[in-house]
C-alpha atoms as a PDB file:
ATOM      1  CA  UNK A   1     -42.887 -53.704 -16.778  1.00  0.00           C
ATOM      2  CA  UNK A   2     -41.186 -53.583 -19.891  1.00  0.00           C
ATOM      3  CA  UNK A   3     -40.155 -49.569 -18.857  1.00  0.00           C
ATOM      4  CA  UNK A   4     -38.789 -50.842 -15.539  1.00  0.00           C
ATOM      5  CA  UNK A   5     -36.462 -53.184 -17.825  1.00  0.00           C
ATOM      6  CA  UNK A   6     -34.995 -50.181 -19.902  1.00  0.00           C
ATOM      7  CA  UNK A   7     -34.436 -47.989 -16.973  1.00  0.00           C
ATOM      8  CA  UNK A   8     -34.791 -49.290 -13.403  1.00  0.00           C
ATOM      9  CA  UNK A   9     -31.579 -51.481 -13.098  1.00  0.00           C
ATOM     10  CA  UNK A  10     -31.062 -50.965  -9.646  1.00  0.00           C
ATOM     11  CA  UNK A  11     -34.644 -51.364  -8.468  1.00  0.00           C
ATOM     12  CA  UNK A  12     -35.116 -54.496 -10.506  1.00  0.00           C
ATOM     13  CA  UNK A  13     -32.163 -56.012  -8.935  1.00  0.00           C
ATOM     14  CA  UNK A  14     -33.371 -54.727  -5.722  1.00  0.00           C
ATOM     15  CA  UNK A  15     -36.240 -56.845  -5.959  1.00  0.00           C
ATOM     16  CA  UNK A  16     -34.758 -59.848  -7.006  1.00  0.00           C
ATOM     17  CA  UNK A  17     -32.047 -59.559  -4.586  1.00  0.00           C
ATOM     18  CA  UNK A  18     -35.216 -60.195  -1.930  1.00  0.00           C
ATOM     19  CA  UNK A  19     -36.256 -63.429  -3.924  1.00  0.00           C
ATOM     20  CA  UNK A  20     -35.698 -66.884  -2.683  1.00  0.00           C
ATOM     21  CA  UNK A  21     -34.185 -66.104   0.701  1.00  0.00           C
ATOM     22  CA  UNK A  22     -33.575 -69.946   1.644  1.00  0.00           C
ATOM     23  CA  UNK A  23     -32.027 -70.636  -2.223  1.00  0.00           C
ATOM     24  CA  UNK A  24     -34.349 -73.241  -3.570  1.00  0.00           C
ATOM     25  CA  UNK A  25     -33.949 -72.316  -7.608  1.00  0.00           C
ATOM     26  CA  UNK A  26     -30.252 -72.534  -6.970  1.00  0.00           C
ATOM     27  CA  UNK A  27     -30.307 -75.777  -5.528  1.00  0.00           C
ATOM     28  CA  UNK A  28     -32.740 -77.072  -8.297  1.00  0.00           C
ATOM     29  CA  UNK A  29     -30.600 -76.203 -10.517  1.00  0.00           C
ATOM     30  CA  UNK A  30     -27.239 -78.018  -9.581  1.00  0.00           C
ATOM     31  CA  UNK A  31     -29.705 -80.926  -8.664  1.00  0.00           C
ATOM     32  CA  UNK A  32     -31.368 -81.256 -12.089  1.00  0.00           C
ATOM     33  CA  UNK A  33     -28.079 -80.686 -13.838  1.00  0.00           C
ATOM     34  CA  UNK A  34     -24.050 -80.351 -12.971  1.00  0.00           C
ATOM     35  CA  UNK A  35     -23.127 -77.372 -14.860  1.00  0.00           C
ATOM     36  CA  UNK A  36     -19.596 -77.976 -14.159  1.00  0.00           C
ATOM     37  CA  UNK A  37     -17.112 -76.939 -16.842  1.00  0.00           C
ATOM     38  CA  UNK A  38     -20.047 -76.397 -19.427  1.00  0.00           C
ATOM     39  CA  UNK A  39     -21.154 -73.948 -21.762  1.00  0.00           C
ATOM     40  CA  UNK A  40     -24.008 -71.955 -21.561  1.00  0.00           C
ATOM     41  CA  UNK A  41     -26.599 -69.180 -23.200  1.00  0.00           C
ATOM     42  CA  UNK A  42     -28.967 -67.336 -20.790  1.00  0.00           C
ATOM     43  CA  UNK A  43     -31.594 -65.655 -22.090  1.00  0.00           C
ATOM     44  CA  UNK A  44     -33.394 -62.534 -20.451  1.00  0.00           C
ATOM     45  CA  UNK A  45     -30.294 -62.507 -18.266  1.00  0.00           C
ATOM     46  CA  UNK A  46     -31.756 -58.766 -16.367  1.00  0.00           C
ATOM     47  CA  UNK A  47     -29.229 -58.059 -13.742  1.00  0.00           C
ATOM     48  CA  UNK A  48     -27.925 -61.427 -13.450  1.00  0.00           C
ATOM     49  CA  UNK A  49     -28.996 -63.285 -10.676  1.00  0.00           C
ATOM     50  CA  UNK A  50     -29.333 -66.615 -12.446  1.00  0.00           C
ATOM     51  CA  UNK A  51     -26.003 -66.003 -13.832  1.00  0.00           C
ATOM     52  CA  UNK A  52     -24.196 -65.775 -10.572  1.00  0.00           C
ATOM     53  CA  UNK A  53     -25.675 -68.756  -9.501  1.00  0.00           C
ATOM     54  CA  UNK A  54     -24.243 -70.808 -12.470  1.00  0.00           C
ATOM     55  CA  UNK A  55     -21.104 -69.013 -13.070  1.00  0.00           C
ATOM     56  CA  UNK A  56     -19.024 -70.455 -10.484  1.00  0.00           C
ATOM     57  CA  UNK A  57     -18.833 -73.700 -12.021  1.00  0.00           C
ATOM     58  CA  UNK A  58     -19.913 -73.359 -15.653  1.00  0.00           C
ATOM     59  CA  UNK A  59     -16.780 -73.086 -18.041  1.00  0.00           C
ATOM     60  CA  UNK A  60     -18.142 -69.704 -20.215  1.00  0.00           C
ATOM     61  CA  UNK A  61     -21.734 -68.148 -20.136  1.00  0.00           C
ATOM     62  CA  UNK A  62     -23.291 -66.068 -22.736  1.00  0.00           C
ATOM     63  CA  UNK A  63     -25.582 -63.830 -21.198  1.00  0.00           C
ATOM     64  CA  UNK A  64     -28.328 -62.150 -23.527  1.00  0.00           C
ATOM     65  CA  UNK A  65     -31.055 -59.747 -23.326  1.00  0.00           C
ATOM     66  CA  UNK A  66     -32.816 -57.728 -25.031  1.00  0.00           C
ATOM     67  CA  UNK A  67     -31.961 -54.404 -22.499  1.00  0.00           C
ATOM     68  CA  UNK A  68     -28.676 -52.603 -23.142  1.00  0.00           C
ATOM     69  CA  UNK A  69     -29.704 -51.098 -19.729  1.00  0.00           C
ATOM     70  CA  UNK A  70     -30.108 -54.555 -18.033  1.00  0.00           C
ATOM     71  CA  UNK A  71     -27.222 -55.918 -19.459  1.00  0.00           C
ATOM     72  CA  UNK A  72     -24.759 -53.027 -18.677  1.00  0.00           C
ATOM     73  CA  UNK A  73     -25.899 -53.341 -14.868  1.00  0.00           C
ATOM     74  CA  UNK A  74     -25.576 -57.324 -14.938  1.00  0.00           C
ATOM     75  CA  UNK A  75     -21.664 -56.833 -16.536  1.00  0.00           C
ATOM     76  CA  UNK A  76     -20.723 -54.257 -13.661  1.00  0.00           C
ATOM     77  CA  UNK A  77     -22.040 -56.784 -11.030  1.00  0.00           C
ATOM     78  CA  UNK A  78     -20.600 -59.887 -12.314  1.00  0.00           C
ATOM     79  CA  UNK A  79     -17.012 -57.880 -13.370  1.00  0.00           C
ATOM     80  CA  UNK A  80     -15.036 -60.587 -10.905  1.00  0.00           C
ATOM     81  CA  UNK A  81     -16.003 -63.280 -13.388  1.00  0.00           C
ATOM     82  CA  UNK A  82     -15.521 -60.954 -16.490  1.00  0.00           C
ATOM     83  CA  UNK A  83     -13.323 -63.760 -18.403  1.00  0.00           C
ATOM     84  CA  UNK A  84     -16.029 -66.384 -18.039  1.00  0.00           C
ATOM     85  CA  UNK A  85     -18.879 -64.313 -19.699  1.00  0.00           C
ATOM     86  CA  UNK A  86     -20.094 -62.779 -22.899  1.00  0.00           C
ATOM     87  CA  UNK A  87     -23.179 -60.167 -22.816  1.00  0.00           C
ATOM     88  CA  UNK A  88     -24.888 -59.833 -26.326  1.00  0.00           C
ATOM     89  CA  UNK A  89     -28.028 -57.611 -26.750  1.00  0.00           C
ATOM     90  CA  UNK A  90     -30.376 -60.313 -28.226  1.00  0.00           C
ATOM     91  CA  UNK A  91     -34.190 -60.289 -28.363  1.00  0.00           C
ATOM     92  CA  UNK A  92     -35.812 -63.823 -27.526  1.00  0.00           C
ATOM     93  CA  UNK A  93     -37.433 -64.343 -30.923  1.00  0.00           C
ATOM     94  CA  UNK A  94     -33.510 -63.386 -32.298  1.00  0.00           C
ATOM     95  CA  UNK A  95     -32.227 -66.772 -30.904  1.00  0.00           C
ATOM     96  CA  UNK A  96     -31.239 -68.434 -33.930  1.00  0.00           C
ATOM     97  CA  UNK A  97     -29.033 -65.312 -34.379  1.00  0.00           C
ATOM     98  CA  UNK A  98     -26.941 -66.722 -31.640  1.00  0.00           C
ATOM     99  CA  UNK A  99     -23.899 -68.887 -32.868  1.00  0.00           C
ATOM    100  CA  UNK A 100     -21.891 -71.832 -32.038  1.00  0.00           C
ATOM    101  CA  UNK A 101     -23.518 -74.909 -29.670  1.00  0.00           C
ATOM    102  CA  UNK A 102     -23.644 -75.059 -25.718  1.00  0.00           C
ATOM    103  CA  UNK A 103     -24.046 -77.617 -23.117  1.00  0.00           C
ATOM    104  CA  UNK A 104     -26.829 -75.641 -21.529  1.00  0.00           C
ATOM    105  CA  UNK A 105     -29.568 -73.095 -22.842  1.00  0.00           C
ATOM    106  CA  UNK A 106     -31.273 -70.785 -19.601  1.00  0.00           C
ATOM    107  CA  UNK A 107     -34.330 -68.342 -19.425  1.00  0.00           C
ATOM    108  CA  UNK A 108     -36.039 -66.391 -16.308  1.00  0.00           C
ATOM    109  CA  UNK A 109     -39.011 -64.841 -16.406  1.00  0.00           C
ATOM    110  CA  UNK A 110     -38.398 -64.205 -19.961  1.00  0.00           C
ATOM    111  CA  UNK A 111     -39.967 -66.306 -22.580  1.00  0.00           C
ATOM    112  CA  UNK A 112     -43.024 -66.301 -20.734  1.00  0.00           C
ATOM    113  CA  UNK A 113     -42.840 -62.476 -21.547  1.00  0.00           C
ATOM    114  CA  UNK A 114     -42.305 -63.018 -25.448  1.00  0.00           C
ATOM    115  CA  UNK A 115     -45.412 -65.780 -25.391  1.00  0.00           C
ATOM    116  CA  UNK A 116     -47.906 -63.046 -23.464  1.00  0.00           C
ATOM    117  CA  UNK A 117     -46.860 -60.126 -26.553  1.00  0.00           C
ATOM    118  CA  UNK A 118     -47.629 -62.635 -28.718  1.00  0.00           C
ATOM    119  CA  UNK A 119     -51.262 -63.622 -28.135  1.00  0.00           C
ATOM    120  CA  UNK A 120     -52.307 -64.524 -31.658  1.00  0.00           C
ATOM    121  CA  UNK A 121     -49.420 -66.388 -32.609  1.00  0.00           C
ATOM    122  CA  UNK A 122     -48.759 -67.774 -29.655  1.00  0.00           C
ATOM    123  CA  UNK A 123     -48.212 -71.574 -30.444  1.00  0.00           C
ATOM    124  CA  UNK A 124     -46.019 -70.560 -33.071  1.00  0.00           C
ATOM    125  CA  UNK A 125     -43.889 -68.894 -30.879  1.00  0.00           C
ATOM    126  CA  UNK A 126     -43.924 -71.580 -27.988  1.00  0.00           C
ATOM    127  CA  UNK A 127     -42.393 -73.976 -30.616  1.00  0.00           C
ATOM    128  CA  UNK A 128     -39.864 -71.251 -32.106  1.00  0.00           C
ATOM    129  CA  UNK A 129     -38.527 -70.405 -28.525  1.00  0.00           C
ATOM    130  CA  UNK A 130     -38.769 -73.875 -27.869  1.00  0.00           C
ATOM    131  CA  UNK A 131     -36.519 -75.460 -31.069  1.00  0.00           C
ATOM    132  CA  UNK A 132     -34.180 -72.449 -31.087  1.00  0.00           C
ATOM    133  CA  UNK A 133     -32.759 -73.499 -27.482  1.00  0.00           C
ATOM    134  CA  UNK A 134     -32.898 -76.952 -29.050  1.00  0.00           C
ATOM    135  CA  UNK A 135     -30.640 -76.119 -32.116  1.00  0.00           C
ATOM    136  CA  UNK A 136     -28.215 -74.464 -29.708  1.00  0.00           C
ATOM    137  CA  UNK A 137     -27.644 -77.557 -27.730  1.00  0.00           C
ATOM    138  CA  UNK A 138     -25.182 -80.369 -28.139  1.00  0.00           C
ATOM    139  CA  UNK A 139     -26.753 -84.013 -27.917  1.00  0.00           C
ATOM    140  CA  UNK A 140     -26.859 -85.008 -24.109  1.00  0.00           C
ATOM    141  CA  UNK A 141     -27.667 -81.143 -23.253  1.00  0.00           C
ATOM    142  CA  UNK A 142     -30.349 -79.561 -21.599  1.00  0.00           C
ATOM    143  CA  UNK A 143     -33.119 -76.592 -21.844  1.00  0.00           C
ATOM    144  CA  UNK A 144     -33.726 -74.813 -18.647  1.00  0.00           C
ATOM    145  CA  UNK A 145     -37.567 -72.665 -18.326  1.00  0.00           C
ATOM    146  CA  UNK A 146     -37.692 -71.108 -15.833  1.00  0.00           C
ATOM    147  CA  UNK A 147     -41.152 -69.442 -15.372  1.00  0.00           C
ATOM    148  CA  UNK A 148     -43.555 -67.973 -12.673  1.00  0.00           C
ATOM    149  CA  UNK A 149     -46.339 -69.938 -10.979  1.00  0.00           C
ATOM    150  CA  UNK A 150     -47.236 -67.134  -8.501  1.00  0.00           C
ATOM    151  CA  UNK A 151     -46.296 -64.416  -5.929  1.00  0.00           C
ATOM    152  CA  UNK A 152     -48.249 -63.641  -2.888  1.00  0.00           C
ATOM    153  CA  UNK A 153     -50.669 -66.435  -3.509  1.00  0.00           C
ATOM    154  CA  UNK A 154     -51.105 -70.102  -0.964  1.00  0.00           C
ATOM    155  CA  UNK A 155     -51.033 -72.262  -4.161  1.00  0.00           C
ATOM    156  CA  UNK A 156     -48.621 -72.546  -7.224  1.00  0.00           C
ATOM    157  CA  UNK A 157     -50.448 -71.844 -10.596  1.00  0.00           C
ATOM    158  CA  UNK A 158     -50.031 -70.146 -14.034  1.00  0.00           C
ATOM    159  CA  UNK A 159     -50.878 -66.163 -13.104  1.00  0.00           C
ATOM    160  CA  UNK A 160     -52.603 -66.184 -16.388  1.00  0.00           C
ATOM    161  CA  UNK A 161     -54.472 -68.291 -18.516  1.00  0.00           C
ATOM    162  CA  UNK A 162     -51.901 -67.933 -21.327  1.00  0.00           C
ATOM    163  CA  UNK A 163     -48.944 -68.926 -18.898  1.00  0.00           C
ATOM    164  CA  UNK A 164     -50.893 -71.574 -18.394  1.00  0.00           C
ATOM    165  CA  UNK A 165     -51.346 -72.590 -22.151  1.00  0.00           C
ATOM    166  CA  UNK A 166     -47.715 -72.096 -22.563  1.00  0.00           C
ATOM    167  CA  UNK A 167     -46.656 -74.466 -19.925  1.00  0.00           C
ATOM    168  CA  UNK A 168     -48.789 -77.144 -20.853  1.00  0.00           C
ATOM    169  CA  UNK A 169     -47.906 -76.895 -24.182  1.00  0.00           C
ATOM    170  CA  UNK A 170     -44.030 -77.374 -22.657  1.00  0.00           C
ATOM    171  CA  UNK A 171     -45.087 -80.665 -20.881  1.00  0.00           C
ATOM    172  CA  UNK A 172     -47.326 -82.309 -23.678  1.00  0.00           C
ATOM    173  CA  UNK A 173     -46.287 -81.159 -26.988  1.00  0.00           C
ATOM    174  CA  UNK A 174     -42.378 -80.667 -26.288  1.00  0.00           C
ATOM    175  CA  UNK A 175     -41.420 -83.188 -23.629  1.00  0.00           C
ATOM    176  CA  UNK A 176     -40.424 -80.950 -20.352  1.00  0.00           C
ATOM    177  CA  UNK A 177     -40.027 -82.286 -17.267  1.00  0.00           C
ATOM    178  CA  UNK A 178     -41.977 -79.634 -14.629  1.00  0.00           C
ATOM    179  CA  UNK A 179     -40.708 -78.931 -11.329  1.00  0.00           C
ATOM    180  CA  UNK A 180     -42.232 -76.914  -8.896  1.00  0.00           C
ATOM    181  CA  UNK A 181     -40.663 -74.500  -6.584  1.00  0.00           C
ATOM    182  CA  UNK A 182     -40.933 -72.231  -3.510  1.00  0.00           C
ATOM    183  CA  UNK A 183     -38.604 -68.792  -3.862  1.00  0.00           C
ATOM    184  CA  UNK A 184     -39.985 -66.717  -1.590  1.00  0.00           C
ATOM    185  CA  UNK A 185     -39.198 -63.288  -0.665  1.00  0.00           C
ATOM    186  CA  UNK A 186     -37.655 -61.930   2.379  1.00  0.00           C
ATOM    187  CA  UNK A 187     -37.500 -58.108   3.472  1.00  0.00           C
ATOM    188  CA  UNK A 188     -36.178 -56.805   6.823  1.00  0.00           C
ATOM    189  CA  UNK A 189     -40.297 -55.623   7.947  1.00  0.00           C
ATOM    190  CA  UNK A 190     -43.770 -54.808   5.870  1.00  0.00           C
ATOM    191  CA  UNK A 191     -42.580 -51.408   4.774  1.00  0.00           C
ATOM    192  CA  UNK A 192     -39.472 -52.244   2.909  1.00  0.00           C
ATOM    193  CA  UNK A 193     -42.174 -55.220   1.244  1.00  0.00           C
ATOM    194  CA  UNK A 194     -44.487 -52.910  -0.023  1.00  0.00           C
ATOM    195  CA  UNK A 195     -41.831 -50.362  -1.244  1.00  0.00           C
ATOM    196  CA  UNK A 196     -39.733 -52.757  -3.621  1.00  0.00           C
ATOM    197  CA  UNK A 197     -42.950 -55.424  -4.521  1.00  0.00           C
ATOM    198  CA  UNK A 198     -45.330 -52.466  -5.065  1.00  0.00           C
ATOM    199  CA  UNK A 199     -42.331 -50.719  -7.483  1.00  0.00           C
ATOM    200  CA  UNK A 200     -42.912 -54.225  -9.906  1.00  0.00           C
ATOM    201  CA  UNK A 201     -46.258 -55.675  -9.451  1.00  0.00           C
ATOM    202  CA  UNK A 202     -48.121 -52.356  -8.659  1.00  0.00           C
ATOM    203  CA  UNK A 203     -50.047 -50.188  -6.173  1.00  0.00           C
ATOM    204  CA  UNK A 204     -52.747 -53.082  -5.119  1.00  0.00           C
ATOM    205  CA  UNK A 205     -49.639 -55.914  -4.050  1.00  0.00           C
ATOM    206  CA  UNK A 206     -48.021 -52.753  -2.254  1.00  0.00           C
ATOM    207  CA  UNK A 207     -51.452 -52.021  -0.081  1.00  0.00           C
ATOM    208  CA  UNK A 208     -52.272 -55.777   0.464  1.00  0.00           C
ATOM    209  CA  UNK A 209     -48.836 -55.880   2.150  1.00  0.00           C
ATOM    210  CA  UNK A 210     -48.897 -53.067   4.394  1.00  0.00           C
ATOM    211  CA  UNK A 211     -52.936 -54.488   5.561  1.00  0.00           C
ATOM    212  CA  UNK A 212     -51.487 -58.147   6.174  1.00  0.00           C
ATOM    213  CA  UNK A 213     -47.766 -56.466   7.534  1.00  0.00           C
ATOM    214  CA  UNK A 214     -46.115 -59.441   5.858  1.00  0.00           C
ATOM    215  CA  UNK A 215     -42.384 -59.417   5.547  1.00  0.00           C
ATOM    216  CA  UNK A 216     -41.980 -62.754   4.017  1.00  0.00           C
ATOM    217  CA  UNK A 217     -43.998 -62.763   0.676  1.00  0.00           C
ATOM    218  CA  UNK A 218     -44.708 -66.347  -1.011  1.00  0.00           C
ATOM    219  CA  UNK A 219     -43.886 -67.371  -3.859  1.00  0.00           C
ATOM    220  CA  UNK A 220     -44.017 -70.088  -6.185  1.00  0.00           C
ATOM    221  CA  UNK A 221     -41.764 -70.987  -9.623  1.00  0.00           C
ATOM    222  CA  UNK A 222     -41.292 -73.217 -12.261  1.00  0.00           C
ATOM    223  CA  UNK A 223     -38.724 -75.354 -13.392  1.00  0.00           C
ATOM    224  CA  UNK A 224     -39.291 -77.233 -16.974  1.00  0.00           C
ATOM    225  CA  UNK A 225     -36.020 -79.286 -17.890  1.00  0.00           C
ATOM    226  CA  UNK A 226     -35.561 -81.032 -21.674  1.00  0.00           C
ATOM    227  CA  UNK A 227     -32.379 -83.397 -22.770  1.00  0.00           C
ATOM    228  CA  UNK A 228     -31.716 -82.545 -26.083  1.00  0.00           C
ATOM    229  CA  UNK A 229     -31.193 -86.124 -27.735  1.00  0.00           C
END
């Protein structure tokens, strides 16, 4: 995974591109907060699809990650909103690095990433991650998780048992609000499925695909919100 991140911009975005056909996570978003004419820092930004749905109406994003390789392809696709964006190579455990306060703080798919490389230390890292964003934030901002509870399964849960640690630990310790999600996957027949799912999530999602022909894959994500006080 982390090897698809430093070198397989295109067939990353590819992927993603495929995700949440009927735009649920966009609509979330606007829903659980207006982002109009407010500042934000997105972490684990990859090509920048959770960027493009924010930039629109958000006064200045700064987009982080920790791939030059990500980053580079996520500044040539967003290059029409060039003058409302920043793109900073930043690790996630490098967030206090990050200077100034925002309205917003963002993740995808990222910290859950930094929690599973982290397995022995992983509560300390869950409340690092988590009062970083929270020193970034002016009073009467928010946090924004976003995490995944599933692909190509009938039921939304935590993938792993550590995922699953993590998000509790979000709701009970920290004070998220959870919201739960369908973004599922679209692809013009089976074949084109299996090609770009079976590129990220391996050989055995690619051949359960092409036995069930599915062109629309299910999926299920996360949405944990916090107003910083």
């Amino acid at each position: 995974m982390y090897e698809i991140y430093a070198q397989f911009a295109p067939e990353y975005d590819a992927l993603v591109t495929h995700e949440d056909y009927q735009g649920q996570l966009k609509d979330t978003l606007h829903s659980l907060y207006d982002i109009t004419n407010k500042d934000v820092v997105e972490f684990g930004v990859g090509t920048g699809r959770v960027t493009a749905m924010l930039v629109e109406k958000a006064r200045h994003i700064t987009c982080c990650d920790r791939s030059p390789h990500m980053l580079a392809y996520a500044q040539q696709k967003l290059q029409a909103y060039a003058d409302k964006l920043a793109f900073v190579q930043r690790d996630n455990l490098e967030l206090n690095r990050v200077e100034g306060q925002v309205d917003c703080v963002i993740e995808g798919w990222s910290f859950g990433h930094t929690v599973l490389d982290h397995p022995d230390t992983m509560d300390d890292v869950i409340d690092h991650l988590v009062a970083a964003c929270a020193s970034l934030v002016r009073p009467g901002g928010v946090v924004i998780l976003i995490e995944t509870m599933g692909t190509m399964v009938e039921d939304p849960a935590p993938p792993l048992a550590e995922l699953a640690h993590f998000y509790a630990r979000l709701r009970d310790q920290h004070g998220f609000a959870e919201h739960v999600i369908r973004t599922d996957y679209a692809f013009a027949d089976d074949e084109e499925a299996a090609k770009i799912m079976g590129f990220f999530f391996g050989e055995e999602m690619r051949e359960q695909i092409l036995t069930t022909r599915q062109a629309i894959i299910k999926e299920y994500t996360g949405v944990w919100i916090k107003t910083i006080t």
